[in-house]
C-alpha atoms as a PDB file:
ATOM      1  CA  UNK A   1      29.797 -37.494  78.623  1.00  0.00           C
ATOM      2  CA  UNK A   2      32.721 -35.069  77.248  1.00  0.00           C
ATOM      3  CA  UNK A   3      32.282 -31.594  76.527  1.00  0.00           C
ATOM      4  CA  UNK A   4      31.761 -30.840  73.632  1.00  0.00           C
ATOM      5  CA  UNK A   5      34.693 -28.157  72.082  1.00  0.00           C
ATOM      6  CA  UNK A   6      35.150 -25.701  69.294  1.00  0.00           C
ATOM      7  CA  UNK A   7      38.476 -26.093  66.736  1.00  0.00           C
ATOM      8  CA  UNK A   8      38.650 -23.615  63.605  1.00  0.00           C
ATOM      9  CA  UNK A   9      40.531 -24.990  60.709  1.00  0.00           C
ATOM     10  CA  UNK A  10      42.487 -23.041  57.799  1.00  0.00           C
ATOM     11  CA  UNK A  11      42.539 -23.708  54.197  1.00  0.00           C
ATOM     12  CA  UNK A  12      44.565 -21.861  52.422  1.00  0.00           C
ATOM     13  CA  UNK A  13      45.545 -21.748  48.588  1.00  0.00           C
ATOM     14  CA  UNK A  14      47.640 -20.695  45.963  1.00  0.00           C
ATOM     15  CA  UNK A  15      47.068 -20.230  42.455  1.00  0.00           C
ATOM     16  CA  UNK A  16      50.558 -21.572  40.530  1.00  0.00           C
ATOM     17  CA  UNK A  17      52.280 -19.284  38.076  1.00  0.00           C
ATOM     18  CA  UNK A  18      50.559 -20.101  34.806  1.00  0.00           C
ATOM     19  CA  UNK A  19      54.274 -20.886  33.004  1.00  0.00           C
ATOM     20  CA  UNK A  20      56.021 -22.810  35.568  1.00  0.00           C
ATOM     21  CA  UNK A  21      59.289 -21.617  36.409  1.00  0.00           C
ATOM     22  CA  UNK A  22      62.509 -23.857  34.200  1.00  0.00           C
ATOM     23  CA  UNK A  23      63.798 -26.827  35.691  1.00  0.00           C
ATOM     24  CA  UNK A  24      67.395 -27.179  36.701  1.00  0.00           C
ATOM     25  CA  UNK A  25      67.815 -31.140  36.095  1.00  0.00           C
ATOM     26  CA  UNK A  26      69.912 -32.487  39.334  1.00  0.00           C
ATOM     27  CA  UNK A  27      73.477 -32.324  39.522  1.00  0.00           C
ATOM     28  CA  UNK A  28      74.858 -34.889  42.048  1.00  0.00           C
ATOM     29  CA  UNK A  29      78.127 -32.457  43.552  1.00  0.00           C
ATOM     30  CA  UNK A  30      75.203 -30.109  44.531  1.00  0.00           C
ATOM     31  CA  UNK A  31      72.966 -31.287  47.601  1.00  0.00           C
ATOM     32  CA  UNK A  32      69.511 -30.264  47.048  1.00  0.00           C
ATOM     33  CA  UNK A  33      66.430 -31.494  47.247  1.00  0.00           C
ATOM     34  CA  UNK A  34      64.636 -32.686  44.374  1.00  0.00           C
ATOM     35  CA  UNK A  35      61.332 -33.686  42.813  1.00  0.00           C
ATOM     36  CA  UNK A  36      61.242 -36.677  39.856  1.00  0.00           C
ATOM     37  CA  UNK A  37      59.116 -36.794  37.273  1.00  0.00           C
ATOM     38  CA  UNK A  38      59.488 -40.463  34.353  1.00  0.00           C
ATOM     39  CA  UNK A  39      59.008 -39.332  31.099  1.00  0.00           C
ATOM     40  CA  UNK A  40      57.559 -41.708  28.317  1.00  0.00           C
ATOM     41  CA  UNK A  41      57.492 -41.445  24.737  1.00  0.00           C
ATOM     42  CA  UNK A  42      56.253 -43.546  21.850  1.00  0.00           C
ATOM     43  CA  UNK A  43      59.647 -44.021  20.441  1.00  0.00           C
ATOM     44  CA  UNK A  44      61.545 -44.919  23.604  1.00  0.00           C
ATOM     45  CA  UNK A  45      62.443 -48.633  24.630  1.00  0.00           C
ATOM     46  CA  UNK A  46      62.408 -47.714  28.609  1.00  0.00           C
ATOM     47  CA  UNK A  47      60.951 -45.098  30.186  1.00  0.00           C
ATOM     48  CA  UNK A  48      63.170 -41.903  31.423  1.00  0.00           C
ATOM     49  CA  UNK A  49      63.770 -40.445  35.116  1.00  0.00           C
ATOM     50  CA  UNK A  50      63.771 -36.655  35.231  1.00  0.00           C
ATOM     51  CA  UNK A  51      65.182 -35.136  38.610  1.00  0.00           C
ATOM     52  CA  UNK A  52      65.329 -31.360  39.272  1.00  0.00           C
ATOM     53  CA  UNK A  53      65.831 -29.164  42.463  1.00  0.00           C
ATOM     54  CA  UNK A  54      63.570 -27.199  44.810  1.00  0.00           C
ATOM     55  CA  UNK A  55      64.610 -23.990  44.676  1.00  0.00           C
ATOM     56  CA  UNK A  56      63.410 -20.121  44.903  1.00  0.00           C
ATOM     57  CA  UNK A  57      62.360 -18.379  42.068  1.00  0.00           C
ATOM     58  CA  UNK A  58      65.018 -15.622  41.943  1.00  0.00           C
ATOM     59  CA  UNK A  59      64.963 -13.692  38.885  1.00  0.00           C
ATOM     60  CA  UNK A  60      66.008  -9.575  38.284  1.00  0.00           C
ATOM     61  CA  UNK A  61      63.696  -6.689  37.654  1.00  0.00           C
ATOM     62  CA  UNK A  62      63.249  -6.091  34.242  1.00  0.00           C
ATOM     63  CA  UNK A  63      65.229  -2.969  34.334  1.00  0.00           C
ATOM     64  CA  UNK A  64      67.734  -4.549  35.859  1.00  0.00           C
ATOM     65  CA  UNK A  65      68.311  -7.802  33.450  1.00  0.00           C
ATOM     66  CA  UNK A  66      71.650  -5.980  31.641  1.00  0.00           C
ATOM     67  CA  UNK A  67      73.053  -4.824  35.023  1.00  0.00           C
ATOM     68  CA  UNK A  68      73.249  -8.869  36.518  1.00  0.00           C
ATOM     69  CA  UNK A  69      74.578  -9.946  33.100  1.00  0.00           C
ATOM     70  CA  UNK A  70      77.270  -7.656  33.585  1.00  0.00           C
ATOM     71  CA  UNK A  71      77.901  -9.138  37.144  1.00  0.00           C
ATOM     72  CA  UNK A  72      76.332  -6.032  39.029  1.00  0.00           C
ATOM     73  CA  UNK A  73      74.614  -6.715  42.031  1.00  0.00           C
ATOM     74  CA  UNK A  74      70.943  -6.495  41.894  1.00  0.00           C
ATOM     75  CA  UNK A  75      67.953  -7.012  44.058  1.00  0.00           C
ATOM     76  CA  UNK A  76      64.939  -9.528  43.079  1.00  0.00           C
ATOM     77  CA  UNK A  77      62.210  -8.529  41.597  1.00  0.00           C
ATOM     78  CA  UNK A  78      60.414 -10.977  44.485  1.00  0.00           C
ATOM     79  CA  UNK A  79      62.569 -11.483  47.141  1.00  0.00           C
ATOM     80  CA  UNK A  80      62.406 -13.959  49.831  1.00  0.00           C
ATOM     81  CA  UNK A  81      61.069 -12.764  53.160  1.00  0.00           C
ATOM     82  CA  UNK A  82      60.211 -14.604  56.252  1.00  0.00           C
ATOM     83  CA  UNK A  83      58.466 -13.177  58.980  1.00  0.00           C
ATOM     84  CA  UNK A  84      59.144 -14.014  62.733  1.00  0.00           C
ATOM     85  CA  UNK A  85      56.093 -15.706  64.716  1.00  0.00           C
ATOM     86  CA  UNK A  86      54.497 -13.026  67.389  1.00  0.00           C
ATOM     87  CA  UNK A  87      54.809 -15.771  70.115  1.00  0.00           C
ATOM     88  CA  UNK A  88      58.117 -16.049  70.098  1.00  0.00           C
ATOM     89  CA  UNK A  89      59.832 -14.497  73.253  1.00  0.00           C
ATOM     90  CA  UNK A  90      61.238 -11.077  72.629  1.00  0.00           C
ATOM     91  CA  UNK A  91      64.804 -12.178  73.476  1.00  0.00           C
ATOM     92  CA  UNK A  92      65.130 -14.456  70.984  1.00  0.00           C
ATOM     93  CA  UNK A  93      63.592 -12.660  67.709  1.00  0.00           C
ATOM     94  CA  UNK A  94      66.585 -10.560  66.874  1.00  0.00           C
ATOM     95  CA  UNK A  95      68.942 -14.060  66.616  1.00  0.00           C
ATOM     96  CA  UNK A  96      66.441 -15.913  64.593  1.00  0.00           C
ATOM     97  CA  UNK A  97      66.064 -12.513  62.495  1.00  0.00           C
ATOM     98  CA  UNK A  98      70.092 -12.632  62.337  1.00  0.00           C
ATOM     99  CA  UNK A  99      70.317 -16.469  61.000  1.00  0.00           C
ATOM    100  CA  UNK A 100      68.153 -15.990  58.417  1.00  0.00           C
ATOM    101  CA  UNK A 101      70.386 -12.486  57.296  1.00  0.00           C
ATOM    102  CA  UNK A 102      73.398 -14.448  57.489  1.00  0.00           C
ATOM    103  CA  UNK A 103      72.036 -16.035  53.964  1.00  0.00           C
ATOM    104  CA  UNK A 104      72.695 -12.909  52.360  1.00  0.00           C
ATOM    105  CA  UNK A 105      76.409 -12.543  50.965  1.00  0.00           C
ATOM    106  CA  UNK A 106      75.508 -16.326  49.746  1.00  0.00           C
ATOM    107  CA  UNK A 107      72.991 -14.911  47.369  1.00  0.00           C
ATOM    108  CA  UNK A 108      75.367 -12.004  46.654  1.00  0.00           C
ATOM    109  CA  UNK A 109      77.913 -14.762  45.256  1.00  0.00           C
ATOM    110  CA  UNK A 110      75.191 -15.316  42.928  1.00  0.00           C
ATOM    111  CA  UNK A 111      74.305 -12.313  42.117  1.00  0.00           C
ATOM    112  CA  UNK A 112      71.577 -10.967  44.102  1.00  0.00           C
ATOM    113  CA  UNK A 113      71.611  -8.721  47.160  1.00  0.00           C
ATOM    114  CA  UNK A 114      68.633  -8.671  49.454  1.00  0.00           C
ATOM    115  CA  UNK A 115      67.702 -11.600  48.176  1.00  0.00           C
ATOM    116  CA  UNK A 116      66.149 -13.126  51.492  1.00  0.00           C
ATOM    117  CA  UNK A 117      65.625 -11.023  54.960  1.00  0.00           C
ATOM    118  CA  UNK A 118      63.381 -11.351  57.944  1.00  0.00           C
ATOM    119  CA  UNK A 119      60.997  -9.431  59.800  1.00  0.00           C
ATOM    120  CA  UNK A 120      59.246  -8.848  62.674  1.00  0.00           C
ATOM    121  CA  UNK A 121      55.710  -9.902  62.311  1.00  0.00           C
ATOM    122  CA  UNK A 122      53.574  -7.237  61.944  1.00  0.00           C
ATOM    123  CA  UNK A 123      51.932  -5.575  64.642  1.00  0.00           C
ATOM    124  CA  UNK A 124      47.614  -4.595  63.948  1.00  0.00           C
ATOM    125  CA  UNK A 125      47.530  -6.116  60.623  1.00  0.00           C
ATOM    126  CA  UNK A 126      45.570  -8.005  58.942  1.00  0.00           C
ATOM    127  CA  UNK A 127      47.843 -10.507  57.728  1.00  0.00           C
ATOM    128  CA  UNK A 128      47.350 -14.172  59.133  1.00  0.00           C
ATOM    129  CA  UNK A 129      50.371 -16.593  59.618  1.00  0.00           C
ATOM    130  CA  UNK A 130      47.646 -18.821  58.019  1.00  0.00           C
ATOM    131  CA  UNK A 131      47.509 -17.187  54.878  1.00  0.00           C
ATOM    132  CA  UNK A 132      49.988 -19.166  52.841  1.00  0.00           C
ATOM    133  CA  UNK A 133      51.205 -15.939  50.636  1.00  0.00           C
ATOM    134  CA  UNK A 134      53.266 -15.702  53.568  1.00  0.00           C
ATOM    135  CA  UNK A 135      56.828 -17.388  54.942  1.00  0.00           C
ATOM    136  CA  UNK A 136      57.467 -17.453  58.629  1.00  0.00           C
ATOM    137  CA  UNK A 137      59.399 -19.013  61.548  1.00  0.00           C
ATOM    138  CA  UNK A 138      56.965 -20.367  63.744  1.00  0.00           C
ATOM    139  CA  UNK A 139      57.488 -20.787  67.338  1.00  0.00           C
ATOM    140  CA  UNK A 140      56.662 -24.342  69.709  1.00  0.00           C
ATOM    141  CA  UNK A 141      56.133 -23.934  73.258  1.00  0.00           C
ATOM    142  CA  UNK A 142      57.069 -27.522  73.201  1.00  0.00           C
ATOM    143  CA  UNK A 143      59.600 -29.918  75.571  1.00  0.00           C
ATOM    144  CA  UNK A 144      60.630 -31.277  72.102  1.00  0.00           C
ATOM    145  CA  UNK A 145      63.938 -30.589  71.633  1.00  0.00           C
ATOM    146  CA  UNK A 146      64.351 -29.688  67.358  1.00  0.00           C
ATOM    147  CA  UNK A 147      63.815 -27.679  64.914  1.00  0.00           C
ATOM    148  CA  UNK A 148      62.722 -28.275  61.458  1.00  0.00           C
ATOM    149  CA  UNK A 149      62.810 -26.516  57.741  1.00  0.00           C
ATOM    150  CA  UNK A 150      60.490 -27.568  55.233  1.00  0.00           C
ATOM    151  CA  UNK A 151      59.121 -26.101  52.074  1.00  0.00           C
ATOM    152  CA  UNK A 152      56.005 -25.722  49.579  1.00  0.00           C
ATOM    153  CA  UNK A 153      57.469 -26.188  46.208  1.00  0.00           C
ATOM    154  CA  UNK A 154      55.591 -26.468  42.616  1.00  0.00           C
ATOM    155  CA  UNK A 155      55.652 -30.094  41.970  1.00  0.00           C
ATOM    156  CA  UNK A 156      55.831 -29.138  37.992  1.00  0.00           C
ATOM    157  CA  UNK A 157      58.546 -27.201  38.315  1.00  0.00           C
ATOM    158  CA  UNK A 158      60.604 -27.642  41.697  1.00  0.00           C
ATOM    159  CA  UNK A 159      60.035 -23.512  42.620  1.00  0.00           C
ATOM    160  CA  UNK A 160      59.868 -22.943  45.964  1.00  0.00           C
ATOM    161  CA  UNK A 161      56.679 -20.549  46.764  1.00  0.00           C
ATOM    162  CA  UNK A 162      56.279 -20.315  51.161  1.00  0.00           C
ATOM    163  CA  UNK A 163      58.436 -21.947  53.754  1.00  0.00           C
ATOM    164  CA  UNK A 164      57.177 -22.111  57.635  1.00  0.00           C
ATOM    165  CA  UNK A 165      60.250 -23.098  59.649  1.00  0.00           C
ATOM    166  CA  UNK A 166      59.415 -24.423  63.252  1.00  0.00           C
ATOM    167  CA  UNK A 167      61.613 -24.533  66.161  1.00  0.00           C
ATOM    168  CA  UNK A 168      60.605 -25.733  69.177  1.00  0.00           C
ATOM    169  CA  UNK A 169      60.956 -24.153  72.905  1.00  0.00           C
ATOM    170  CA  UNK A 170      63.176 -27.148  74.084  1.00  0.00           C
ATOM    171  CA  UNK A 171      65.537 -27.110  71.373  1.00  0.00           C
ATOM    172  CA  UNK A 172      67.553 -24.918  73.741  1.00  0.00           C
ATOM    173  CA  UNK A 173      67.805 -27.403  75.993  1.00  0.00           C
ATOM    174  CA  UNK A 174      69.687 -29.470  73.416  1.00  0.00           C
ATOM    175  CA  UNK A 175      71.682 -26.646  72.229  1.00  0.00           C
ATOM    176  CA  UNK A 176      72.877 -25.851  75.814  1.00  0.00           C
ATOM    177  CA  UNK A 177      73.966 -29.752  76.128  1.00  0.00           C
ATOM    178  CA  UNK A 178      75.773 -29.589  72.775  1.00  0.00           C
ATOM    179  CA  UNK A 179      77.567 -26.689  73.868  1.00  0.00           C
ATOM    180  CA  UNK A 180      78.655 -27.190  77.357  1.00  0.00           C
ATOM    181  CA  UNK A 181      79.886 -30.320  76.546  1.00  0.00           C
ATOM    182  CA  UNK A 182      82.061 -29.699  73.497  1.00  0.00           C
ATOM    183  CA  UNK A 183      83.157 -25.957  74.075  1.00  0.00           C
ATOM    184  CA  UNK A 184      83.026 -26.370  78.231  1.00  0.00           C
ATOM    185  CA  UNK A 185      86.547 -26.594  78.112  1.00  0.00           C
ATOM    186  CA  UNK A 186      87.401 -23.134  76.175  1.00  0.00           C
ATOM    187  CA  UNK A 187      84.227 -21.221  76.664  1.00  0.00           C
ATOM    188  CA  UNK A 188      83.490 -20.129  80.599  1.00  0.00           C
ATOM    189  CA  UNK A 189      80.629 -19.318  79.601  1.00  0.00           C
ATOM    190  CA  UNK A 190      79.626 -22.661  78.777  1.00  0.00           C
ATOM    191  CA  UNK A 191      80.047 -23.707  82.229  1.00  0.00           C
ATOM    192  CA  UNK A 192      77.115 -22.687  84.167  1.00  0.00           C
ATOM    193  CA  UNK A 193      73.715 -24.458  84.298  1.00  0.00           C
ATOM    194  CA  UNK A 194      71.554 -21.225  82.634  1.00  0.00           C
ATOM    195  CA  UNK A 195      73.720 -19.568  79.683  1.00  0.00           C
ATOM    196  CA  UNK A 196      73.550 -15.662  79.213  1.00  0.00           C
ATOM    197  CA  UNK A 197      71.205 -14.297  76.623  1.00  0.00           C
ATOM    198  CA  UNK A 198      73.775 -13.384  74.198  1.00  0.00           C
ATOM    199  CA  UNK A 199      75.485 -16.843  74.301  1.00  0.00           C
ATOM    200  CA  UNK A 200      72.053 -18.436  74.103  1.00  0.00           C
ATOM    201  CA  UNK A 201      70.889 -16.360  71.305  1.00  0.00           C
ATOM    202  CA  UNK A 202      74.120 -16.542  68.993  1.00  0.00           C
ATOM    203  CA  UNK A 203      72.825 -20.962  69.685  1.00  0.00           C
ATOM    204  CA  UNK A 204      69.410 -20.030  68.223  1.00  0.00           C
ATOM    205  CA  UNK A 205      70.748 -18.137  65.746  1.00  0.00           C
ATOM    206  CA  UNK A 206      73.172 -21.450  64.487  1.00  0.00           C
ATOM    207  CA  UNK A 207      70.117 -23.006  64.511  1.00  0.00           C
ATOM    208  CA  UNK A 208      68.197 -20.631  62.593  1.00  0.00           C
ATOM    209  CA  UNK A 209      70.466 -20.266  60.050  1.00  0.00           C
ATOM    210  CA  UNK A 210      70.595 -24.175  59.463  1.00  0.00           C
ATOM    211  CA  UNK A 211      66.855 -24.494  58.634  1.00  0.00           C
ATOM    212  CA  UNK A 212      66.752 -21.892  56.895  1.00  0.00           C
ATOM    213  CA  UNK A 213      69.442 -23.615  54.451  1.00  0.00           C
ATOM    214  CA  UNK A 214      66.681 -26.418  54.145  1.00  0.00           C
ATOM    215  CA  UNK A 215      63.805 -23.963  53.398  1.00  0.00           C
ATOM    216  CA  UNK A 216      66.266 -22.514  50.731  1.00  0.00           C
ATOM    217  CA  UNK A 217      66.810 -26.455  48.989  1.00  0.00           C
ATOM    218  CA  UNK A 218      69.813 -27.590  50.543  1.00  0.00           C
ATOM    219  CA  UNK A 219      70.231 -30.707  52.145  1.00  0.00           C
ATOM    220  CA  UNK A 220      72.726 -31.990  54.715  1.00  0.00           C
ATOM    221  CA  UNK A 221      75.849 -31.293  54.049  1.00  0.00           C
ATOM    222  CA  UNK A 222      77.952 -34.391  55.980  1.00  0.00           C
ATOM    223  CA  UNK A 223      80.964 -34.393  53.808  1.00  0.00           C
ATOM    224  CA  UNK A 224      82.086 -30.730  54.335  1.00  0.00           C
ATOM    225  CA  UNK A 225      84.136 -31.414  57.563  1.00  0.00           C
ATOM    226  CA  UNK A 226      85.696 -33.829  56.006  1.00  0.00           C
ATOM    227  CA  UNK A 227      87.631 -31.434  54.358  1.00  0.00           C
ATOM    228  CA  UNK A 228      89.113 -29.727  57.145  1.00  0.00           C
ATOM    229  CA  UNK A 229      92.134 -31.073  58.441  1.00  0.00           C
ATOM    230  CA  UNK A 230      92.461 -31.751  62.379  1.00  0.00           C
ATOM    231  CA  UNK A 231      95.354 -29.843  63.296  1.00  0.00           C
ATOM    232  CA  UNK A 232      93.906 -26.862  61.532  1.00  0.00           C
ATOM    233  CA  UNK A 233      90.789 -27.015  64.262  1.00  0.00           C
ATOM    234  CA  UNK A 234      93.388 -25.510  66.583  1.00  0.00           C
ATOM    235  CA  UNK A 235      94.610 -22.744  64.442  1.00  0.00           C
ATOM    236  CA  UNK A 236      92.762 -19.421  64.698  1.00  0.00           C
ATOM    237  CA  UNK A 237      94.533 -18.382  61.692  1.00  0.00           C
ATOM    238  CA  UNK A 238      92.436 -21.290  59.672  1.00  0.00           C
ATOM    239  CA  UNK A 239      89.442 -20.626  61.694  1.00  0.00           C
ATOM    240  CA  UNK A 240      89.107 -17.359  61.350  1.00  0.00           C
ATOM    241  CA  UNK A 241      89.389 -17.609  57.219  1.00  0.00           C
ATOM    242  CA  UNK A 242      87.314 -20.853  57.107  1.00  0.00           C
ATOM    243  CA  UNK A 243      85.468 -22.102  60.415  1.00  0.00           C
ATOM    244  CA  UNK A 244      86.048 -25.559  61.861  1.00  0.00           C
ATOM    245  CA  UNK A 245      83.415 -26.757  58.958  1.00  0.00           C
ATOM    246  CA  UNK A 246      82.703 -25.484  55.915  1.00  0.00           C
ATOM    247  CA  UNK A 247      79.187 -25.757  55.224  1.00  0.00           C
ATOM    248  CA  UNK A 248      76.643 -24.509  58.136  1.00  0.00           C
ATOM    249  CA  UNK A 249      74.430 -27.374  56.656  1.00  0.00           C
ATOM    250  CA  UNK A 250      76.798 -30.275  58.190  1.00  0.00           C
ATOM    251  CA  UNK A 251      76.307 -31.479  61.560  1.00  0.00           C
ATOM    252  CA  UNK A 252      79.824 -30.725  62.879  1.00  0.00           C
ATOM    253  CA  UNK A 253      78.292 -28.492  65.333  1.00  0.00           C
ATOM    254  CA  UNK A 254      80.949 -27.098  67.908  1.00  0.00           C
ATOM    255  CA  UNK A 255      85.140 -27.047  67.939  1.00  0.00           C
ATOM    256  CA  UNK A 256      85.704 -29.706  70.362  1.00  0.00           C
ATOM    257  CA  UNK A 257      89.166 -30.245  68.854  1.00  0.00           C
ATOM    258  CA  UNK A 258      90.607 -27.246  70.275  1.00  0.00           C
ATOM    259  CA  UNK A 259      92.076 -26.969  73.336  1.00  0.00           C
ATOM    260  CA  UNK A 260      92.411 -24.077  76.474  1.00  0.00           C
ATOM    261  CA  UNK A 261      96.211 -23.266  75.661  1.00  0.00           C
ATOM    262  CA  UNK A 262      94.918 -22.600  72.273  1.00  0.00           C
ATOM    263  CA  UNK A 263      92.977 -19.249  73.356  1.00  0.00           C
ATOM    264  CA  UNK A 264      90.190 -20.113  70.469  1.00  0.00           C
ATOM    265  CA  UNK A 265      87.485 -17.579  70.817  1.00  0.00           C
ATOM    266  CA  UNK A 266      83.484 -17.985  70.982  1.00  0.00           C
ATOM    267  CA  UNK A 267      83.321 -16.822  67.779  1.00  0.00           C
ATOM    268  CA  UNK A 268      85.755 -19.484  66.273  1.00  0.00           C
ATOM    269  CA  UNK A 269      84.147 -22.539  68.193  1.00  0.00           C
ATOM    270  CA  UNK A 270      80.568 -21.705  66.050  1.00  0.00           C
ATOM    271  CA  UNK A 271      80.203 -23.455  62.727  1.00  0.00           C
ATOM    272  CA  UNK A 272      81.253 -21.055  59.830  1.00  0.00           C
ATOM    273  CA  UNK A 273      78.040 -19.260  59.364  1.00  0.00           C
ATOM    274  CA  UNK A 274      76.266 -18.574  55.780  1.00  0.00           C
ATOM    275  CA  UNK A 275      77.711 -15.006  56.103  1.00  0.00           C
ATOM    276  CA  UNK A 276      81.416 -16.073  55.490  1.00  0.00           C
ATOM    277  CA  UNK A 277      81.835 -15.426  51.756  1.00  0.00           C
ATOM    278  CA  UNK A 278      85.362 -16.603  51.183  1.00  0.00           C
ATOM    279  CA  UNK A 279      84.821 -20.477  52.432  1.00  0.00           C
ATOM    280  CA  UNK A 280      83.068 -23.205  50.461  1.00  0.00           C
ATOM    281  CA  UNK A 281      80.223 -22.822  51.800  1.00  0.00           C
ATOM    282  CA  UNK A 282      78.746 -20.591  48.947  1.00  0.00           C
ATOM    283  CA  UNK A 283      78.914 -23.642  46.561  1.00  0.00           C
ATOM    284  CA  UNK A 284      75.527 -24.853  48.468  1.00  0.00           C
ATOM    285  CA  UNK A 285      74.096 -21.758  47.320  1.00  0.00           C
ATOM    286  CA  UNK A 286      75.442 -19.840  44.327  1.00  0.00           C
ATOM    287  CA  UNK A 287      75.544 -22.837  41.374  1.00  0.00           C
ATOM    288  CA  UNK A 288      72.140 -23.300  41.204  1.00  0.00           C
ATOM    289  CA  UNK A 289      71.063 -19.652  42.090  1.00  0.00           C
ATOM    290  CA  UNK A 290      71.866 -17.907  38.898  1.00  0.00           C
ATOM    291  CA  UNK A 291      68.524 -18.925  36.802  1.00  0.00           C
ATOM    292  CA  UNK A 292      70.327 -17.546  33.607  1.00  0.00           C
ATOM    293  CA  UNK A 293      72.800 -19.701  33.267  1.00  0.00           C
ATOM    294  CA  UNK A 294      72.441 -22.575  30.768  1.00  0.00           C
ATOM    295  CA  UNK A 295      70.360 -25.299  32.269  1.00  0.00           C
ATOM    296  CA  UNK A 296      72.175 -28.701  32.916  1.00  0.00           C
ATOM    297  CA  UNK A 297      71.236 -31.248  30.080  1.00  0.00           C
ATOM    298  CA  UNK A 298      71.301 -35.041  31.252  1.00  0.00           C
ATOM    299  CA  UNK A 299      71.145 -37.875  29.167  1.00  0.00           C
END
């Protein structure tokens, strides 16, 4: 007969803001995520599909409010904060800390600064990454190789209220194939069978940064490469202004287009991260960000 074992289970709940946060109805040139609602009325002859986004309730302090309408920078009066898992080996926190940061000159393009940062997890207290008041990246020591960013939104509403990003141990693994295969032939450092730290951490935070783009609403971005034309994947004139893709939500992953006489950099065979303010890669971010703008009307 088996032994019998012990397992302790969490519930944990949270009471939704009593006036939901507005809707912003779904605009198709913007990739977020949505929730749908079908509206019916006594005097309609079909029934109506309301979409709108999942997205974080930014909003200024009070004291603040005249400040962002003049286009001053501002920080939220709740801003979003994700704390790093205590498993998670040493090494790695600071990149994973550093992917989520990169988020931030995004949310200054719309008006916020310190909008979202991350944090160690803190040490003798008693907070509980089971408490959902809390976001967090938590850690796998898994051979799966991926890494995943969901969210728990307000179905009324779309608001995004606690995000627990997971990457697993193994997803280095993959990240080391990616990379020695498609920057091998510019990056030395990409030839040996166990990477340095700091190459290996600058992969986790890539990573990183991409799920947290999920957490925040955005969805995969596949058509943003598109936009980048080949010979300019050579040019570290064009890379160093835009990246090899412009949105660190596609899946273009490395610069396999350049070539060794080209002298491209480490730096410059990355995705552009969500720190580089001057490429498109704000539009992900900074359209639907500013609550106070008129809310989209659809027909």
């Amino acid at each position: 007969m088996a032994t019998p074992i012990t397992i302790e289970t969490n519930t944990s709940f949270i009471i939704l803001p009593e006036q939901p946060m507005q809707r912003r109805y779904v605009d198709e040139r913007v990739g977020y995520f949505t929730d749908w609602l079908m509206e019916y009325g006594d005097n309609q002859q079909k029934t109506k599909k309301r979409e709108f986004l999942n997205r974080w309730r930014l909003e200024p302090k009070p004291e603040d409010m005249e400040k962002y309408k003049r286009g001053e920078l501002v920080e939220p009066a709740r801003p979003i904060v994700l704390y790093i898992d205590p498993a998670t080996p040493k090494q790695w926190r600071k990149y994973l800390i550093l992917g989520v940061n990169d988020w931030q000159p995004a949310f200054e393009r719309a008006g916020f600064k310190n909008a979202i940062i991350a944090k160690e997890w803190p040490e003798n207290d008693s907070m509980r990454m089971e408490d959902a008041r809390y976001s967090f990246i938590n850690y796998f020591p898994s051979p799966v190789a991926n890494a995943y960013g969901p969210n728990t939104h307000d179905p009324r509403s779309g608001e995004i209220i606690q995000t627990h990003i997971g990457w697993y141990h193994n997803v280095m693994q993959l990240l080391r194939n990616w990379y020695m295969v498609q920057a091998g032939p510019n990056d030395a450092g990409a030839r040996k069978p166990v990477f340095d730290t700091e190459l290996m951490g600058q992969l986790i935070r890539f990573v990183s940064s991409h799920e947290v783009g999920h957490t925040l609403g955005l969805r995969h971005n596949f058509g943003s490469s598109s936009m980048t034309p080949t010979d300019s994947l050579r040019s570290k004139t064009y890379l160093a202004k835009h990246g090899h893709t412009a949105s660190i939500m596609d899946y273009a992953r490395f610069n396999y287009v350049a070539q060794p006489e080209d002298n491209i950099p480490r730096e410059l065979l990355f995705p552009a991260s969500a720190s580089m303010t001057n490429g498109p890669l704000n539009g992900d971010i900074s359209l639907p960000a500013r609550l106070h703008r008129p809310t989209m009307k659809r027909s």
